[in-house]
PDB file of N, CA and C in Angstrom:
ATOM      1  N   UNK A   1      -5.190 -12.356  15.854  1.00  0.00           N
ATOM      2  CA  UNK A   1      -5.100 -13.538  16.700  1.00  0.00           C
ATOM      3  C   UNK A   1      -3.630 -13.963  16.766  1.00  0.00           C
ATOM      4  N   UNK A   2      -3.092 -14.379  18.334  1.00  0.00           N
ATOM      5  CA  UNK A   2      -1.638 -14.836  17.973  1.00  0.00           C
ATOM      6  C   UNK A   2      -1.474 -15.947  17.656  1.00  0.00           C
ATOM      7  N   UNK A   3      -0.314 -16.280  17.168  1.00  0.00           N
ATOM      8  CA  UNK A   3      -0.272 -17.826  16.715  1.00  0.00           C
ATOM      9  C   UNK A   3       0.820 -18.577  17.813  1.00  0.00           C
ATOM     10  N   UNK A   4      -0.186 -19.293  18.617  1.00  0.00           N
ATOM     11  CA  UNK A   4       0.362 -19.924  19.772  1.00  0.00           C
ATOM     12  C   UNK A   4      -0.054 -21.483  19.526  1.00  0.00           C
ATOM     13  N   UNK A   5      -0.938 -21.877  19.024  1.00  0.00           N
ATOM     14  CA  UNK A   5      -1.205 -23.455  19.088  1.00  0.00           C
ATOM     15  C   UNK A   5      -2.805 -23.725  17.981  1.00  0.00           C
ATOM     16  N   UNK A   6      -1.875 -24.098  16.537  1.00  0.00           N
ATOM     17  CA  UNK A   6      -2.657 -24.191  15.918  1.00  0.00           C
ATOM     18  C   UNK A   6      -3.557 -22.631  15.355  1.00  0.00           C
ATOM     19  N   UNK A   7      -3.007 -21.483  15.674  1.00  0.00           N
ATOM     20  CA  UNK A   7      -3.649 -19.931  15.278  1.00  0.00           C
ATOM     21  C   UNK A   7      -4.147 -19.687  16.537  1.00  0.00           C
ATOM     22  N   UNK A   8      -4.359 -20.229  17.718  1.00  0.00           N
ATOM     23  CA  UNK A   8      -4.816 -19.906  18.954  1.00  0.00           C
ATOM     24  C   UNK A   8      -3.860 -20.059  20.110  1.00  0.00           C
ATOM     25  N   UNK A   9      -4.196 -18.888  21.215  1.00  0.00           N
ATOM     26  CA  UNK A   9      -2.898 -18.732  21.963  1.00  0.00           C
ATOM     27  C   UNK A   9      -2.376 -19.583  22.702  1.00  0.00           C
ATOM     28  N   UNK A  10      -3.111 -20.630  23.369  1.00  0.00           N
ATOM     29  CA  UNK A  10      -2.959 -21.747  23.508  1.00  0.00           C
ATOM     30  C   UNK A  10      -3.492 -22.919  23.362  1.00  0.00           C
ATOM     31  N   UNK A  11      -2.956 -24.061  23.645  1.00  0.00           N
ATOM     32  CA  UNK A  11      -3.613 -25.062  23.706  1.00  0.00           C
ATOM     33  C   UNK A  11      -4.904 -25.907  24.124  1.00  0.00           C
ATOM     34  N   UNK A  12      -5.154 -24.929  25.060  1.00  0.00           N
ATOM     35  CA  UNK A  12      -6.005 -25.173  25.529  1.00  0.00           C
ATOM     36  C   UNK A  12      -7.481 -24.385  25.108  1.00  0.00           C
ATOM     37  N   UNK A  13      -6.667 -23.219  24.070  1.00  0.00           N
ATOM     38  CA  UNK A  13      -8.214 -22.545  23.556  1.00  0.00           C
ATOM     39  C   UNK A  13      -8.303 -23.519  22.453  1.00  0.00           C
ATOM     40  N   UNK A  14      -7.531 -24.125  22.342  1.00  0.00           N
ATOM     41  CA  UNK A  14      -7.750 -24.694  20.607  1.00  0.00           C
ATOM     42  C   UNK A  14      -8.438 -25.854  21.083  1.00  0.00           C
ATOM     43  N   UNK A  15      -8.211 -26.248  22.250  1.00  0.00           N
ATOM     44  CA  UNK A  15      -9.455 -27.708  22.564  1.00  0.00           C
ATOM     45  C   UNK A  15     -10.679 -27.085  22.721  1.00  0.00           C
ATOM     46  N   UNK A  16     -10.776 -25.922  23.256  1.00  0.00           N
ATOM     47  CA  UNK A  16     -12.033 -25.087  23.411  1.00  0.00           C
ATOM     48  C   UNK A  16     -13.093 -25.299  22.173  1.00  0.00           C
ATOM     49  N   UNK A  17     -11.985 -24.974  21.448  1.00  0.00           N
ATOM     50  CA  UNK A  17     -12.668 -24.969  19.855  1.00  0.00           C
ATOM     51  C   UNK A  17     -12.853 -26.153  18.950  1.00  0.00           C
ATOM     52  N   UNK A  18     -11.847 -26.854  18.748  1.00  0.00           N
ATOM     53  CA  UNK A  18     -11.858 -28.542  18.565  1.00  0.00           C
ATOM     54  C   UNK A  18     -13.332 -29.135  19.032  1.00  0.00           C
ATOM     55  N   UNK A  19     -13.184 -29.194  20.559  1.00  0.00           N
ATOM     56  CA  UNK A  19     -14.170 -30.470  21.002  1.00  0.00           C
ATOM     57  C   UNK A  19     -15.636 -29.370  20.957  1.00  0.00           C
ATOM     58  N   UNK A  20     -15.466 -28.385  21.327  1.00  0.00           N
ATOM     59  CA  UNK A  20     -17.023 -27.955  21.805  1.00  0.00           C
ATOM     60  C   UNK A  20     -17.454 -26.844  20.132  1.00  0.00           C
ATOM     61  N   UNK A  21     -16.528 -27.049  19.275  1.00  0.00           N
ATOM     62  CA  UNK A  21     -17.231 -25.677  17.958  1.00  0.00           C
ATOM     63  C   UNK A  21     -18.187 -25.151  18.087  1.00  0.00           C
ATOM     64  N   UNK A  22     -17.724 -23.992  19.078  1.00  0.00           N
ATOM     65  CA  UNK A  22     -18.748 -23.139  19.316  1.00  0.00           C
ATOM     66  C   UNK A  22     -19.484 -22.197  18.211  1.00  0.00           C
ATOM     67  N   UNK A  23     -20.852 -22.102  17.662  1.00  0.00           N
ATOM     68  CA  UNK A  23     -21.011 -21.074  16.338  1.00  0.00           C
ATOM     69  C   UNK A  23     -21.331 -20.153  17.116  1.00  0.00           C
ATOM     70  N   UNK A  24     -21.556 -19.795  18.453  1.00  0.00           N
ATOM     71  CA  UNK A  24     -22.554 -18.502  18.586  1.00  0.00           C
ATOM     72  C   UNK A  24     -21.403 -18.091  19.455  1.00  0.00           C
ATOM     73  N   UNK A  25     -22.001 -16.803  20.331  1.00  0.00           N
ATOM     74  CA  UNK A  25     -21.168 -16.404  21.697  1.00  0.00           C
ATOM     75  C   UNK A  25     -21.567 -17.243  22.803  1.00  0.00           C
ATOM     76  N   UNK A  26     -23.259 -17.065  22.384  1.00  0.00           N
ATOM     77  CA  UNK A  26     -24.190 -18.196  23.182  1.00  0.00           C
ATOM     78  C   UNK A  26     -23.336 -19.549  23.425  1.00  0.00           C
ATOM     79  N   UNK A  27     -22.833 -20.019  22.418  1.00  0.00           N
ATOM     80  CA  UNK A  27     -22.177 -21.313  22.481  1.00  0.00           C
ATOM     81  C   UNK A  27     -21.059 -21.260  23.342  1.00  0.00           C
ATOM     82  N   UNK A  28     -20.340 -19.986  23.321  1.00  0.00           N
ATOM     83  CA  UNK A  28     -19.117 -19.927  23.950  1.00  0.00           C
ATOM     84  C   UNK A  28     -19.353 -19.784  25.286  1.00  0.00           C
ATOM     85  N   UNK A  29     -20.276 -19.088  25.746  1.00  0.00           N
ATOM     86  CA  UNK A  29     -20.824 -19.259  27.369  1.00  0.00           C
ATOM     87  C   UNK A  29     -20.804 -20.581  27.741  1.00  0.00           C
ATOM     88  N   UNK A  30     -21.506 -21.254  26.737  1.00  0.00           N
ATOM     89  CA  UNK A  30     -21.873 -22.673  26.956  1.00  0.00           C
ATOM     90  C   UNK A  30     -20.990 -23.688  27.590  1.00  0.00           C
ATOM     91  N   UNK A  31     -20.586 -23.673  26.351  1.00  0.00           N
ATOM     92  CA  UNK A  31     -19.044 -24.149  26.588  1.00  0.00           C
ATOM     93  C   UNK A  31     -18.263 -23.876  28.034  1.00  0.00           C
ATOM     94  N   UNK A  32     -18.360 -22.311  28.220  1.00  0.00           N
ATOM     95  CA  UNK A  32     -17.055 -22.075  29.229  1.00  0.00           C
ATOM     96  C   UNK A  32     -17.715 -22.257  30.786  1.00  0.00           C
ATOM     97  N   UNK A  33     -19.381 -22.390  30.918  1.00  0.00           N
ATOM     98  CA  UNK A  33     -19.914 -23.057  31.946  1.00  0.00           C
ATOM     99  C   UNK A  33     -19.921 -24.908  32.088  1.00  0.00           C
ATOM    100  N   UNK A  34     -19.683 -25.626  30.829  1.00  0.00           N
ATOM    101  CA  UNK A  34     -19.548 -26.734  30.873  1.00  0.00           C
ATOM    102  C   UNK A  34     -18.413 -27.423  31.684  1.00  0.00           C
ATOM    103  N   UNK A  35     -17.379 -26.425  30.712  1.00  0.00           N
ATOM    104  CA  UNK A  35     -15.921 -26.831  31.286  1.00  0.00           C
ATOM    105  C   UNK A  35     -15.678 -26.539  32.925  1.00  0.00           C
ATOM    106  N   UNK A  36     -16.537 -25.836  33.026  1.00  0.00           N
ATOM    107  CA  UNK A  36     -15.785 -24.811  34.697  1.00  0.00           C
ATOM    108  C   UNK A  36     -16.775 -26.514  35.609  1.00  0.00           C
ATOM    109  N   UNK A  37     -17.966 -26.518  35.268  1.00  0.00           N
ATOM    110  CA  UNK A  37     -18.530 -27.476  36.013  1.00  0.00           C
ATOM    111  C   UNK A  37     -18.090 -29.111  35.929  1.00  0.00           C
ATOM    112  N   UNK A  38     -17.259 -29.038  34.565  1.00  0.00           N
ATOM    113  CA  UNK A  38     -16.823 -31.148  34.499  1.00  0.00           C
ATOM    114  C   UNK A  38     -15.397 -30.725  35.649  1.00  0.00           C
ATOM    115  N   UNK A  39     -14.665 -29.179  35.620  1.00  0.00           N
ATOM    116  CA  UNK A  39     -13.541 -29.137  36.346  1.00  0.00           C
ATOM    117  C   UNK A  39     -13.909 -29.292  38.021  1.00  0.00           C
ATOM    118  N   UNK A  40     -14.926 -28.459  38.199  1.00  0.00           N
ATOM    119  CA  UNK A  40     -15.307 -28.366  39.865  1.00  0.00           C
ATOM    120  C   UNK A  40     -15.959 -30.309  40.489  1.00  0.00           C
ATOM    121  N   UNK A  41     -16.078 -30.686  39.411  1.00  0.00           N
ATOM    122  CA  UNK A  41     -16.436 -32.273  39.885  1.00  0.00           C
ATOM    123  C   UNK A  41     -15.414 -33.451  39.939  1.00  0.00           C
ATOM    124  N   UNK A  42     -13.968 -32.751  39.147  1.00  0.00           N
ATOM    125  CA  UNK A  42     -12.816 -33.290  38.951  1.00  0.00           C
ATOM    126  C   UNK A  42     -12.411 -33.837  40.434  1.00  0.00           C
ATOM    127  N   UNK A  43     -11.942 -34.958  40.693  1.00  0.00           N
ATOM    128  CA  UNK A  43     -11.348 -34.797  41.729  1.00  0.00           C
ATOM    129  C   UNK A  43      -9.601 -34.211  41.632  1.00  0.00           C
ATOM    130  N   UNK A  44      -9.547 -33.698  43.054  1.00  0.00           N
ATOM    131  CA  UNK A  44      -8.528 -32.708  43.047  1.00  0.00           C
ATOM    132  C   UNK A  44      -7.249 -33.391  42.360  1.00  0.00           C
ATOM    133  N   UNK A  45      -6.703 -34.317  42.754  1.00  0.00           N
ATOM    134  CA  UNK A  45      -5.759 -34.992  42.316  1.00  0.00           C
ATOM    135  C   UNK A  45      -5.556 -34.487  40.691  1.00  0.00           C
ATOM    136  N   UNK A  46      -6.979 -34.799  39.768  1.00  0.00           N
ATOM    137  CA  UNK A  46      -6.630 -34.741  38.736  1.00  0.00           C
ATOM    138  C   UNK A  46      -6.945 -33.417  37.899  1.00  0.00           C
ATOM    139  N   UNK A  47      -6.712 -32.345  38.817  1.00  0.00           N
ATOM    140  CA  UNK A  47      -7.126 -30.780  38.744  1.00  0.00           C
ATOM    141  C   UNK A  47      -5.257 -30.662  38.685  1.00  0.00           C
ATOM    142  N   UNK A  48      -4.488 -31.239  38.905  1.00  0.00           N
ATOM    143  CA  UNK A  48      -3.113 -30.776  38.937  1.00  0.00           C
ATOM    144  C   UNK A  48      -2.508 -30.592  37.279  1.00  0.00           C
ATOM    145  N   UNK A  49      -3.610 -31.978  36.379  1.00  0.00           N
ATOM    146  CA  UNK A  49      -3.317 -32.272  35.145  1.00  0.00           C
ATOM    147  C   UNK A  49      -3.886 -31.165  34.055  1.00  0.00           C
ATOM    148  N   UNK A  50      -4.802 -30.313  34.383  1.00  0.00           N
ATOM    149  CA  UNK A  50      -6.008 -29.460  34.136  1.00  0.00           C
ATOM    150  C   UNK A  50      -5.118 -28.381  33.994  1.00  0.00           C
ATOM    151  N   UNK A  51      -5.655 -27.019  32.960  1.00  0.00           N
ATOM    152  CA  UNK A  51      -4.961 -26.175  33.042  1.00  0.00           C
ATOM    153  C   UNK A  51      -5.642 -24.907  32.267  1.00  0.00           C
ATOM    154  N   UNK A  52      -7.374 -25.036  33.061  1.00  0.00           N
ATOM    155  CA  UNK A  52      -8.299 -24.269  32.372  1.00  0.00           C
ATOM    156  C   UNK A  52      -7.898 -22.989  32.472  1.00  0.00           C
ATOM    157  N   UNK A  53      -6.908 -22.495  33.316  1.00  0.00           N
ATOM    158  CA  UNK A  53      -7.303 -20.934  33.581  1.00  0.00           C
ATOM    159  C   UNK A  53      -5.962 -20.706  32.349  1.00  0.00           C
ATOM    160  N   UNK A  54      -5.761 -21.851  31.606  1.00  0.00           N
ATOM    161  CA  UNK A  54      -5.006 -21.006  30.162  1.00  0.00           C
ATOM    162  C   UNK A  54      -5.681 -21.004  28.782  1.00  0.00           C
ATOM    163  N   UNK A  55      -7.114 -21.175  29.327  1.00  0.00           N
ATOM    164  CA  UNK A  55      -8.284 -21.065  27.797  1.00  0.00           C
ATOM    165  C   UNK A  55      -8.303 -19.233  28.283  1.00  0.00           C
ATOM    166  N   UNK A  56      -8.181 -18.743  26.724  1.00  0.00           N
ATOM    167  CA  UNK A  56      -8.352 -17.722  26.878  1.00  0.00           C
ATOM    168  C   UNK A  56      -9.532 -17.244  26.172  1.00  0.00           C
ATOM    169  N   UNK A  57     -11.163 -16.995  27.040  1.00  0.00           N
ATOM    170  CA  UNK A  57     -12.010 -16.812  26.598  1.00  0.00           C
ATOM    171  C   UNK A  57     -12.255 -15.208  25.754  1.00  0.00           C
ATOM    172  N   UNK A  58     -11.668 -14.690  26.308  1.00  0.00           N
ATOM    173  CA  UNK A  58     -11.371 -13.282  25.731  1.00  0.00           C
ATOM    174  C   UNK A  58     -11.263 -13.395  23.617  1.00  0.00           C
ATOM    175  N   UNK A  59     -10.107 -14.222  23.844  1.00  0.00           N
ATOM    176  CA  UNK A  59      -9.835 -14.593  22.605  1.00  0.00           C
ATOM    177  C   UNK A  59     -11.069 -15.205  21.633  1.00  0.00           C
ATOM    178  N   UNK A  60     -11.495 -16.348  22.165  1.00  0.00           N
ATOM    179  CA  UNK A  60     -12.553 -17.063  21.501  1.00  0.00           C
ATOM    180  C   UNK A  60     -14.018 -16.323  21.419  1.00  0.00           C
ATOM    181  N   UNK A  61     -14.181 -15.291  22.097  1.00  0.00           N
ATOM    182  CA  UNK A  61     -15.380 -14.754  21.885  1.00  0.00           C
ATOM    183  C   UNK A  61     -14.727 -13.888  21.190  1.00  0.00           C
ATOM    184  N   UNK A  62     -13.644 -13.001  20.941  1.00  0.00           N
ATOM    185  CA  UNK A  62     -13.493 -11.785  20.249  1.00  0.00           C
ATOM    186  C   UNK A  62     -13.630 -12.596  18.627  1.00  0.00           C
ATOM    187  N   UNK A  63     -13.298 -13.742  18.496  1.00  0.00           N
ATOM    188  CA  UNK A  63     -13.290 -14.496  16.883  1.00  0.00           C
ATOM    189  C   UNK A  63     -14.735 -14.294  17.261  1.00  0.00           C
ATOM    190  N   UNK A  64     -16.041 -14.488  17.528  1.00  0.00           N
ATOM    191  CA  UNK A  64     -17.124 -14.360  17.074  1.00  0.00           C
ATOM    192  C   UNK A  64     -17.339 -12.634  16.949  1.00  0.00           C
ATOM    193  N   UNK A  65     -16.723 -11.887  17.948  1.00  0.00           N
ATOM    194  CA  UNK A  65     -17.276 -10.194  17.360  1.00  0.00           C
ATOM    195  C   UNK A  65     -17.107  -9.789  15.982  1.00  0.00           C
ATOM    196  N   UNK A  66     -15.793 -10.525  15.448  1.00  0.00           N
ATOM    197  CA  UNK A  66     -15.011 -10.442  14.285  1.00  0.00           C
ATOM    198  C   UNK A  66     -16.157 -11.053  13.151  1.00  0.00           C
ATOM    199  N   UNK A  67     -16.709 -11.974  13.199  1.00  0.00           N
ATOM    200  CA  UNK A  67     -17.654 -12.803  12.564  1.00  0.00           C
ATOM    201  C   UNK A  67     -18.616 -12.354  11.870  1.00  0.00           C
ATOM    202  N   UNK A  68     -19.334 -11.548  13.219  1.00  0.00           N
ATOM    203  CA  UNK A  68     -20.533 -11.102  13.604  1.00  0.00           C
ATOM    204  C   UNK A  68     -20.572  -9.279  12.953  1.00  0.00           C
ATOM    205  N   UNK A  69     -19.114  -8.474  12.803  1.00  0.00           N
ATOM    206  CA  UNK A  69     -18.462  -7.640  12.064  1.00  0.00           C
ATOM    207  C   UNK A  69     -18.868  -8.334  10.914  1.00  0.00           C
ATOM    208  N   UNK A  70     -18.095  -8.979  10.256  1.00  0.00           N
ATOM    209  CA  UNK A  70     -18.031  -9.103   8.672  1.00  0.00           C
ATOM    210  C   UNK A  70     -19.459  -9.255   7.697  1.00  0.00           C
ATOM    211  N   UNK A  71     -20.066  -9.986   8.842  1.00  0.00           N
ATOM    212  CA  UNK A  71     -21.465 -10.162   8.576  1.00  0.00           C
ATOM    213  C   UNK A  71     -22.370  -9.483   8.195  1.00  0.00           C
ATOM    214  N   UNK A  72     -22.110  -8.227   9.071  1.00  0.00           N
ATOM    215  CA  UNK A  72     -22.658  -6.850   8.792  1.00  0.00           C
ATOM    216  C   UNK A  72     -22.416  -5.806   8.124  1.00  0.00           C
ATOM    217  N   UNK A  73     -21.030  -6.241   7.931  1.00  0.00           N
ATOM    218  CA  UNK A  73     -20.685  -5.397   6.824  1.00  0.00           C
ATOM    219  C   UNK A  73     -21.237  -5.960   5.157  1.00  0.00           C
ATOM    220  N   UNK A  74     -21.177  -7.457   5.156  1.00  0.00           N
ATOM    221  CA  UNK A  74     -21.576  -7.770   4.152  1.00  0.00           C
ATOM    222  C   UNK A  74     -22.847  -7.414   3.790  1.00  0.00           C
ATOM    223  N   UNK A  75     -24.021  -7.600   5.197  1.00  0.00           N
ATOM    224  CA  UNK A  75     -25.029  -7.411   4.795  1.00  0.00           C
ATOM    225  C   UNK A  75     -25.340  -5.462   4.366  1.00  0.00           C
ATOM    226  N   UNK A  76     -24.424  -4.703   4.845  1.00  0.00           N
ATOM    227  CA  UNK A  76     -24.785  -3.234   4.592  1.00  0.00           C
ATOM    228  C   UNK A  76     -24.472  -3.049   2.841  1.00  0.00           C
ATOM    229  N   UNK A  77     -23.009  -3.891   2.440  1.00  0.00           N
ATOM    230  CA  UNK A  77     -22.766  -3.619   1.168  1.00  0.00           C
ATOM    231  C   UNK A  77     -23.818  -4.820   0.055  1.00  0.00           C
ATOM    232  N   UNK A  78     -25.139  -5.133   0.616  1.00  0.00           N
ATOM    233  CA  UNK A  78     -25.829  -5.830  -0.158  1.00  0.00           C
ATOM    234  C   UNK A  78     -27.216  -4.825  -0.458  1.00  0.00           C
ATOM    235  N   UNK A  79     -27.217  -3.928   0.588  1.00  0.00           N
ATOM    236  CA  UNK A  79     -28.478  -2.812   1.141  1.00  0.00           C
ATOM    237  C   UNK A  79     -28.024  -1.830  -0.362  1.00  0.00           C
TER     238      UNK A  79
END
């Protein structure tokens, strides 16, 4: 992960994560349909202040593959 804002690349993934703590991937969909729909109701004016297309979802779901990895590994070295 790079370290751009707080261990996340930007600022805006780290609110991603802050306000909505996503635990699942499920969550992270969630999330990234929430945000896209409070933005499309924004009025435009205040879409200038907005700066969703620098959440980098790529990032925030790859921290759950990583998760969802360790997990399984733990559970194989318990087998």
């Amino acid at each position: 992960m790079s370290e751009g804002y707080n261990g996340w690349p930007s600022r805006e993934t780290w609110l991603v994560m802050a306000w909505f703590n996503p635990e699942t991937l499920e969550g992270v969909e969630w999330a990234k349909e929430a945000i896209e729909e409070a933005y499309d109701s924004t009025p435009d004016f205040l879409r200038d202040f907005i700066s969703i297309e620098k959440i980098d979802w790529d990032e925030i779901r790859s921290h759950f593959d990583e998760e969802e990895d360790e997990e399984e590994e733990e559970e194989e070295e318990e087998d």
